[in-house]
Every structure is written in structure tokens, then in C-alpha cells.
PDB file of N, CA and C in Angstrom:
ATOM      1  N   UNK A   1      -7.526  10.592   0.154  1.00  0.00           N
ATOM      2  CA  UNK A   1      -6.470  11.577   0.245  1.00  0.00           C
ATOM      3  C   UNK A   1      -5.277  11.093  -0.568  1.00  0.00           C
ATOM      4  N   UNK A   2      -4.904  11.766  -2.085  1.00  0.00           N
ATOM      5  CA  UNK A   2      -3.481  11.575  -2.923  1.00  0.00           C
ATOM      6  C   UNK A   2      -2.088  11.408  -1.449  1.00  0.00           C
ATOM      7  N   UNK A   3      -1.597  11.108  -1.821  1.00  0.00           N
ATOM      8  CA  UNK A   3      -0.066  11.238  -1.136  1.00  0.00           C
ATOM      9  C   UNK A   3       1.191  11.976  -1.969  1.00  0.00           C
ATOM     10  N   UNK A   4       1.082  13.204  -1.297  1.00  0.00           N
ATOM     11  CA  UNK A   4       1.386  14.221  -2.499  1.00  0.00           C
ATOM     12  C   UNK A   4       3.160  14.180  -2.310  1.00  0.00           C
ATOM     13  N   UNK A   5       3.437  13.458  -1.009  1.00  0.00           N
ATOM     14  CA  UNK A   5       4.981  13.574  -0.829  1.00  0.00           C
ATOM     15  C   UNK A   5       5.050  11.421  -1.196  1.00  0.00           C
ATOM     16  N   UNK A   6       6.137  11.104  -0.837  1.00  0.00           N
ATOM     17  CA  UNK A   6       6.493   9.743  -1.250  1.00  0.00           C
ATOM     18  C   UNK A   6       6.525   9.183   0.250  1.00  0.00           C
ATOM     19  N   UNK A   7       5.649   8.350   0.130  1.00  0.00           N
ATOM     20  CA  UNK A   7       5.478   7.653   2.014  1.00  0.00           C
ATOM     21  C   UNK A   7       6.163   6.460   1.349  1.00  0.00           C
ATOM     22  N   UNK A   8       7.216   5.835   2.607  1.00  0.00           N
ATOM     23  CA  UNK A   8       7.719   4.386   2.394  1.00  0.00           C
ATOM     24  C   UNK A   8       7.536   3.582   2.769  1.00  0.00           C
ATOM     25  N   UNK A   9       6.785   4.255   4.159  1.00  0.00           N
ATOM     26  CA  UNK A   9       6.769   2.843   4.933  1.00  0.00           C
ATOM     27  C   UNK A   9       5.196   2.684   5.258  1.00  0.00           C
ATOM     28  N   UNK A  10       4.631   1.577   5.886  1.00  0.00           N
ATOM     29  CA  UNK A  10       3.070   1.412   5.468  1.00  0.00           C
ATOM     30  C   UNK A  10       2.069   1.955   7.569  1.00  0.00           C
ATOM     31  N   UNK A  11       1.395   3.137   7.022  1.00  0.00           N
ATOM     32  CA  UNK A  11       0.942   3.899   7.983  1.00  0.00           C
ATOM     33  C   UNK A  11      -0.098   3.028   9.101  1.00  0.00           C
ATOM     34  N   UNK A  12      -1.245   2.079   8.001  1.00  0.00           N
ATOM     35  CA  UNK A  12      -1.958   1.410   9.136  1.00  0.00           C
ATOM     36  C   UNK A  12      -0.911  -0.170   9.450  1.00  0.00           C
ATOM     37  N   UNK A  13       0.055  -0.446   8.667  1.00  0.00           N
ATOM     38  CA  UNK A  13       0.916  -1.592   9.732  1.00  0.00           C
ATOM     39  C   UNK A  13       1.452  -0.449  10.500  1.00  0.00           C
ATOM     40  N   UNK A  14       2.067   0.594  10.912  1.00  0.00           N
ATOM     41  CA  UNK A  14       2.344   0.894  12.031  1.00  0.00           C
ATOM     42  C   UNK A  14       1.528   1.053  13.326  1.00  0.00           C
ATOM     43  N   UNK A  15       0.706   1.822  12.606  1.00  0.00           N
ATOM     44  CA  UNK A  15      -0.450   1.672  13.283  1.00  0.00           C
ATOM     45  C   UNK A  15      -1.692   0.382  14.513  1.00  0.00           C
ATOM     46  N   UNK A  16      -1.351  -0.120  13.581  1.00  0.00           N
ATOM     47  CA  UNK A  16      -2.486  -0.940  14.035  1.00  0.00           C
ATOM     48  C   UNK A  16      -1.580  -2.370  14.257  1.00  0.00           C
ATOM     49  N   UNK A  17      -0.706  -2.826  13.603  1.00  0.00           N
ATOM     50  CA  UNK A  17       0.170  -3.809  13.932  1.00  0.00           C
ATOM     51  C   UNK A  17       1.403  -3.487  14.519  1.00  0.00           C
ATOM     52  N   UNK A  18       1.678  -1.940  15.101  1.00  0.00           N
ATOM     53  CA  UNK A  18       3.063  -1.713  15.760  1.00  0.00           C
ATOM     54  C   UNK A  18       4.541  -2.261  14.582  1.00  0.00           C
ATOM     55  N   UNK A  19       4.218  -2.421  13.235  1.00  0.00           N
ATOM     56  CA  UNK A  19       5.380  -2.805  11.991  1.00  0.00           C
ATOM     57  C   UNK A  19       5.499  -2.024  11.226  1.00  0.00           C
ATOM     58  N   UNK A  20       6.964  -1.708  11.300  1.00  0.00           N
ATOM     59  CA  UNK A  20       7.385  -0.631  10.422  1.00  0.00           C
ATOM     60  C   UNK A  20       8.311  -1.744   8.637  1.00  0.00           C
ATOM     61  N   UNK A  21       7.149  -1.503   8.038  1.00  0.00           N
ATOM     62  CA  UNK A  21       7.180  -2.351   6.755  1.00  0.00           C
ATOM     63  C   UNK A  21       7.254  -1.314   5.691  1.00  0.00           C
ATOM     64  N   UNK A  22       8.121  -1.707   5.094  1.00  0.00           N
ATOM     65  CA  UNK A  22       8.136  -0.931   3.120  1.00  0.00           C
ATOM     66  C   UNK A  22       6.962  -1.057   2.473  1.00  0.00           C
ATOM     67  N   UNK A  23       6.583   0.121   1.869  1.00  0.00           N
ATOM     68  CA  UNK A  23       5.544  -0.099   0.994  1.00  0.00           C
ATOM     69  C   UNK A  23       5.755  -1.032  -0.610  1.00  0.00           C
ATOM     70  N   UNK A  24       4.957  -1.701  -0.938  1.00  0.00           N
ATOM     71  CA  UNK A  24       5.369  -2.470  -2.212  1.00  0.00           C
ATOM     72  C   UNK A  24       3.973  -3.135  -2.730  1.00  0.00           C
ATOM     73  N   UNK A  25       3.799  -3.205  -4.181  1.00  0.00           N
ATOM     74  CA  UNK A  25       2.903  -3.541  -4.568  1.00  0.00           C
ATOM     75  C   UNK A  25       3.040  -5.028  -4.114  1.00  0.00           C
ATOM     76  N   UNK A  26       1.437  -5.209  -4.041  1.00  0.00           N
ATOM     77  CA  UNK A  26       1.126  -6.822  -3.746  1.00  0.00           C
ATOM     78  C   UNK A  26      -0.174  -6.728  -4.595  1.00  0.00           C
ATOM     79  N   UNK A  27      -0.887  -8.313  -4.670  1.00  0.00           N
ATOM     80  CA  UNK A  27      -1.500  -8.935  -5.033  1.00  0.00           C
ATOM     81  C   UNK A  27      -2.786  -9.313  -4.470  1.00  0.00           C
ATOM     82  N   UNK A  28      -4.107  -9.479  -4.993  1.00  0.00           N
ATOM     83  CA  UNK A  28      -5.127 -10.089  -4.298  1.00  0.00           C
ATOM     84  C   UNK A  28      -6.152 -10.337  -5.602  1.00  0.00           C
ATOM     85  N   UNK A  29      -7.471 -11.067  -5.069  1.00  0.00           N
ATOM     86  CA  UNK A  29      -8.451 -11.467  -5.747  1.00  0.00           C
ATOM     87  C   UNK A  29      -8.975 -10.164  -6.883  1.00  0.00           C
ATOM     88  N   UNK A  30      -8.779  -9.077  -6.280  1.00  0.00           N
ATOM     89  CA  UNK A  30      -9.390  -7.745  -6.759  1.00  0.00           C
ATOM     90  C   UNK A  30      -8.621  -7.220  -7.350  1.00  0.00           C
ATOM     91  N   UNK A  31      -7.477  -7.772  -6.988  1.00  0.00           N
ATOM     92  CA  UNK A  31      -6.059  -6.814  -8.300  1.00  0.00           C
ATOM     93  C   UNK A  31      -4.724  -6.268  -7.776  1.00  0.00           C
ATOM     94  N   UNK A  32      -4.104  -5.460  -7.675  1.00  0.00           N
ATOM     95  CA  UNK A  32      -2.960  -4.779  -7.381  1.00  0.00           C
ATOM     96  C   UNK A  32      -3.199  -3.940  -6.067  1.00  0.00           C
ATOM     97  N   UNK A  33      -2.459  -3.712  -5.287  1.00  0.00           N
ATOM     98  CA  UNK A  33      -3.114  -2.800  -4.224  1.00  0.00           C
ATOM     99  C   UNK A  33      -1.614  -2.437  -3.542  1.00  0.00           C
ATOM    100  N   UNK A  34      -1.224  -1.159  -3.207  1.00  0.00           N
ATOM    101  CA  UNK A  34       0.063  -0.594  -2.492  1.00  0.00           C
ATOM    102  C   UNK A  34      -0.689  -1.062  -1.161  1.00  0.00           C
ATOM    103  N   UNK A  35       0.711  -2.074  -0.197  1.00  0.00           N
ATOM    104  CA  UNK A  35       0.377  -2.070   1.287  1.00  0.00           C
ATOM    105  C   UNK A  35       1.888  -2.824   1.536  1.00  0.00           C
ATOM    106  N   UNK A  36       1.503  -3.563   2.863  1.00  0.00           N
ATOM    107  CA  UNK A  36       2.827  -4.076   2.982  1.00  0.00           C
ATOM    108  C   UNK A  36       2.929  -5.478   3.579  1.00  0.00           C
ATOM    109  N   UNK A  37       3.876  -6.336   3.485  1.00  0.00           N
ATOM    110  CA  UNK A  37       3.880  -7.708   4.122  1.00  0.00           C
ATOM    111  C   UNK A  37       4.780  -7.880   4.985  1.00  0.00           C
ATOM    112  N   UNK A  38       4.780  -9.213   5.266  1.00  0.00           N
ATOM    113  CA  UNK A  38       6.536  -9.705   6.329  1.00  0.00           C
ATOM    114  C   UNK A  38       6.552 -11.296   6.046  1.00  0.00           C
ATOM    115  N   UNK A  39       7.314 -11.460   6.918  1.00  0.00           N
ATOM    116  CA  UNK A  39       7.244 -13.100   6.415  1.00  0.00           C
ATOM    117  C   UNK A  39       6.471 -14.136   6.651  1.00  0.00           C
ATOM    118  N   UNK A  40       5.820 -13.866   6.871  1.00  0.00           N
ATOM    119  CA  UNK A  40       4.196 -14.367   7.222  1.00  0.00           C
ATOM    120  C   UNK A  40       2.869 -13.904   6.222  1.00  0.00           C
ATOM    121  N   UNK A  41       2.849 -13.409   5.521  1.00  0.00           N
ATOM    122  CA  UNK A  41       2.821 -12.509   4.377  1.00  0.00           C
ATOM    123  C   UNK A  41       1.535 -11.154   4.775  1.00  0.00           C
ATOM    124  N   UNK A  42       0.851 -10.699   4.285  1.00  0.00           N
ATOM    125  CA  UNK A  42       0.656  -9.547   3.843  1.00  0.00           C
ATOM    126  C   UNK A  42       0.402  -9.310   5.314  1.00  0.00           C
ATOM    127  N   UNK A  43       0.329  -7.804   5.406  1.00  0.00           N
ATOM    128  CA  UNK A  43      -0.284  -7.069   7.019  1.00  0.00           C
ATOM    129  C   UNK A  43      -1.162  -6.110   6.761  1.00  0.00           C
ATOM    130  N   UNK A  44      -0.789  -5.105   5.751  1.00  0.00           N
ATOM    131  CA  UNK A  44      -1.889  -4.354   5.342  1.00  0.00           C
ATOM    132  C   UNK A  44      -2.363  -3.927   4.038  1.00  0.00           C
ATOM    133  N   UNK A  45      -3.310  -3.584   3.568  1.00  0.00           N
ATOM    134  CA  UNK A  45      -3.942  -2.532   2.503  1.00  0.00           C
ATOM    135  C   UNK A  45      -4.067  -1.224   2.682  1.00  0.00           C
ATOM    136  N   UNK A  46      -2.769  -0.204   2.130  1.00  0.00           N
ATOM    137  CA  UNK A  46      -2.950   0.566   2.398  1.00  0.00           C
ATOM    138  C   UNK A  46      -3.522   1.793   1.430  1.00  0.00           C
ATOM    139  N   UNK A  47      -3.694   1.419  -0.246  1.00  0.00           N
ATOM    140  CA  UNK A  47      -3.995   2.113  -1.057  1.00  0.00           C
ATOM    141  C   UNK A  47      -5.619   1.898  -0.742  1.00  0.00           C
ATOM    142  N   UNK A  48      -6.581   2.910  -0.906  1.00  0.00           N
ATOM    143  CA  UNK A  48      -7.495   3.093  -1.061  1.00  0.00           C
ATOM    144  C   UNK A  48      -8.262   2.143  -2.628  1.00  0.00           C
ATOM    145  N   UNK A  49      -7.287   2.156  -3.493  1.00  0.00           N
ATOM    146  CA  UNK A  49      -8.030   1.531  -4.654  1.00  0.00           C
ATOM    147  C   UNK A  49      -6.972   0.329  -5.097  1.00  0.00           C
ATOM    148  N   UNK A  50      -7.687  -0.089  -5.824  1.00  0.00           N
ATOM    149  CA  UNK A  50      -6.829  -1.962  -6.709  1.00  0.00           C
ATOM    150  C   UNK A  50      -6.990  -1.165  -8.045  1.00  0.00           C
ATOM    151  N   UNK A  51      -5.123  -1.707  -8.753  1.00  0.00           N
ATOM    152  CA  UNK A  51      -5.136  -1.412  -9.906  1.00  0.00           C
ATOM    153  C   UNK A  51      -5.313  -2.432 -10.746  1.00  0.00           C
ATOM    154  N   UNK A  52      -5.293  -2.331 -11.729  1.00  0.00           N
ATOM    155  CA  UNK A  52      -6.214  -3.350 -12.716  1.00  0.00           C
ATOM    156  C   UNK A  52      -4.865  -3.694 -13.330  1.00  0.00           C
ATOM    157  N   UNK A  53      -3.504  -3.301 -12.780  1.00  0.00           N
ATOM    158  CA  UNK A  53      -2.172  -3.800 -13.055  1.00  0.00           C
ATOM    159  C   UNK A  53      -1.130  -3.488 -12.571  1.00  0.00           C
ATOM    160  N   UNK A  54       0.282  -4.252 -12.692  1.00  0.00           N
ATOM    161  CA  UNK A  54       1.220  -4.146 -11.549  1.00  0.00           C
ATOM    162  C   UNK A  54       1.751  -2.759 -11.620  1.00  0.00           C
ATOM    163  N   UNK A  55       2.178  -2.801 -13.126  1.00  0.00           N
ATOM    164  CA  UNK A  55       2.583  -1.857 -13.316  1.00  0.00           C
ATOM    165  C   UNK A  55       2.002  -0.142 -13.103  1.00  0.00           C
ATOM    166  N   UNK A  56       0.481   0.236 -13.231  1.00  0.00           N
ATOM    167  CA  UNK A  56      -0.176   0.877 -12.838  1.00  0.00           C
ATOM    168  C   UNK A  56      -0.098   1.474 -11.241  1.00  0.00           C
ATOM    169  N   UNK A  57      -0.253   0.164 -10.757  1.00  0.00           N
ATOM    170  CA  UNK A  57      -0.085   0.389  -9.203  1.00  0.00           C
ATOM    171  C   UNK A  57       1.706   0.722  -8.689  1.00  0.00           C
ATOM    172  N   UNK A  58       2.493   0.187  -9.664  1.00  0.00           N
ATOM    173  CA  UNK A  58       3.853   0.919  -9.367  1.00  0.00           C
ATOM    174  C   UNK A  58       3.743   2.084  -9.730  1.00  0.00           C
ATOM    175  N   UNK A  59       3.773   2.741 -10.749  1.00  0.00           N
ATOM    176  CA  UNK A  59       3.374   4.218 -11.198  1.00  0.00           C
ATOM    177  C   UNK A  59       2.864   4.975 -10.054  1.00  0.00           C
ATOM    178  N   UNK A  60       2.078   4.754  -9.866  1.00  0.00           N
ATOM    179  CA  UNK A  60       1.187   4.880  -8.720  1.00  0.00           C
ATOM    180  C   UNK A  60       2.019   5.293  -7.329  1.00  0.00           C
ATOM    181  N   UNK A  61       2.756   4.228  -7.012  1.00  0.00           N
ATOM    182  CA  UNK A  61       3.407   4.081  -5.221  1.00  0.00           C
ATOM    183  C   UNK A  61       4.494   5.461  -6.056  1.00  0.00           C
ATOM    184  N   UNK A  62       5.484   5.370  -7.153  1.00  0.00           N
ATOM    185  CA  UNK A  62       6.476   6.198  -7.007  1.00  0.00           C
ATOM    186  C   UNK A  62       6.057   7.353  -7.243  1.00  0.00           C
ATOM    187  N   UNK A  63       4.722   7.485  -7.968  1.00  0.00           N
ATOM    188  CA  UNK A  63       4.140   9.182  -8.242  1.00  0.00           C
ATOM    189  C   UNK A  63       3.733   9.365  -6.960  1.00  0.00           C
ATOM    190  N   UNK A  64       3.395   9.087  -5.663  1.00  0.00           N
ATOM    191  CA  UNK A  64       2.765   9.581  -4.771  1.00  0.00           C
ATOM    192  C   UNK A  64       1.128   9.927  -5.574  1.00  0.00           C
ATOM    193  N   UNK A  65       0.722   9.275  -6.197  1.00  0.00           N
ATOM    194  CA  UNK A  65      -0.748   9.328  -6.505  1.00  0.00           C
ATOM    195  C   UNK A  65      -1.497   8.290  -5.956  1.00  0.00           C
ATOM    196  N   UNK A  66      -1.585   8.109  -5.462  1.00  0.00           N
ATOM    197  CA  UNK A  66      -3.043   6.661  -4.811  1.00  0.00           C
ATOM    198  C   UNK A  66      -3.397   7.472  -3.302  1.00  0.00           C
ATOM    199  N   UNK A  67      -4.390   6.638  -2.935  1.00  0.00           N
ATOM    200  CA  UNK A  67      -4.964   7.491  -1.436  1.00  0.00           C
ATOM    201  C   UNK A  67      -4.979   6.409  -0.868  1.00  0.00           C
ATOM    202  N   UNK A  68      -4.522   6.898   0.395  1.00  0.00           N
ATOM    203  CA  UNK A  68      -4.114   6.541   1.689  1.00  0.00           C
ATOM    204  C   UNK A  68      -5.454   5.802   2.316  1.00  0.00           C
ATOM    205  N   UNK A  69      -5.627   4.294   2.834  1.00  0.00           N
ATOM    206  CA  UNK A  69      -6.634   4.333   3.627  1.00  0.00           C
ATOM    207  C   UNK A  69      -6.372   4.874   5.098  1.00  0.00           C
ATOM    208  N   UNK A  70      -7.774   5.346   5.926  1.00  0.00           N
ATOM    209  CA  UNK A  70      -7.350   5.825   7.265  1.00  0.00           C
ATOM    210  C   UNK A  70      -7.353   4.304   8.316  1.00  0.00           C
ATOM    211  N   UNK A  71      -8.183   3.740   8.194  1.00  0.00           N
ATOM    212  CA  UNK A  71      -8.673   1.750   8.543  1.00  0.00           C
ATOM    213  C   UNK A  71      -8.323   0.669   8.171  1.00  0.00           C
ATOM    214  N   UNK A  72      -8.277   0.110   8.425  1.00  0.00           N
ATOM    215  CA  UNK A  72      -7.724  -1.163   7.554  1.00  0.00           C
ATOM    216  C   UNK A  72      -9.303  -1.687   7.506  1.00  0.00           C
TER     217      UNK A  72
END
């Protein structure tokens, strides 16, 4: 599912970890991925796909184009 309006804050950390966290690109083995961290670091994955760059995956969080996972 696109995210056709601009979500900020990250749906399965509220969800599932009760944390209301900013969305922001992060990092992993697989590539770029919109989710969110704290100071302990990451909590969730919330884009459905890894971009193959940072910048891509920013494009991405401010177009409201990437899909939402429903699970972590």
C-alpha cells in the first residue's frame, strides 16, 4: 500500500512497541529502508522495500511513495 498522504511518525513502532518515533531513513545489510530508531537504535522497518540508495529512499519518505508494512 503507497502512502499517498505524508506519515511521520512510524505505525508498527507504535504499534507493536507502544513508540511514537519519526520516520527517517536508516541503514541495513540489504540497503536503505524508511522506519524508525531511538537510542538504543533501530525499532522498526517500516517501508515495505530497501532502496538501493539514501537518497532514493529520501525521495521516497517525502513523496509519500513507498508501502507501508502491516508486520514487522
Amino acid at each position: 500500500m503507497l502512502n499517498s498522504t505524508t506519515v511521520s511518525t512510524g505505525m508498527l513502532a507504535a504499534e507493536y512497541a507502544g513508540l511514537s518515533l519519526p520516520l527517517q531513513v536508516l541503514r541495513s545489510g540489504k540497503g536503505f529502508y524508511i522506519g524508525t530508531e531511538n537510542e538504543t537504535g533501530p525499532v522498526s522497518r517500516e517501508s515495505v522495500e530497501y532502496f538501493t540508495t539514501a537518497e532514493r529512499a529520501e525521495r521516497a519518505l517525502e513523496k509519500g511513495t513507498w508501502s507501508q508494512r502491516q508486520q514487522p
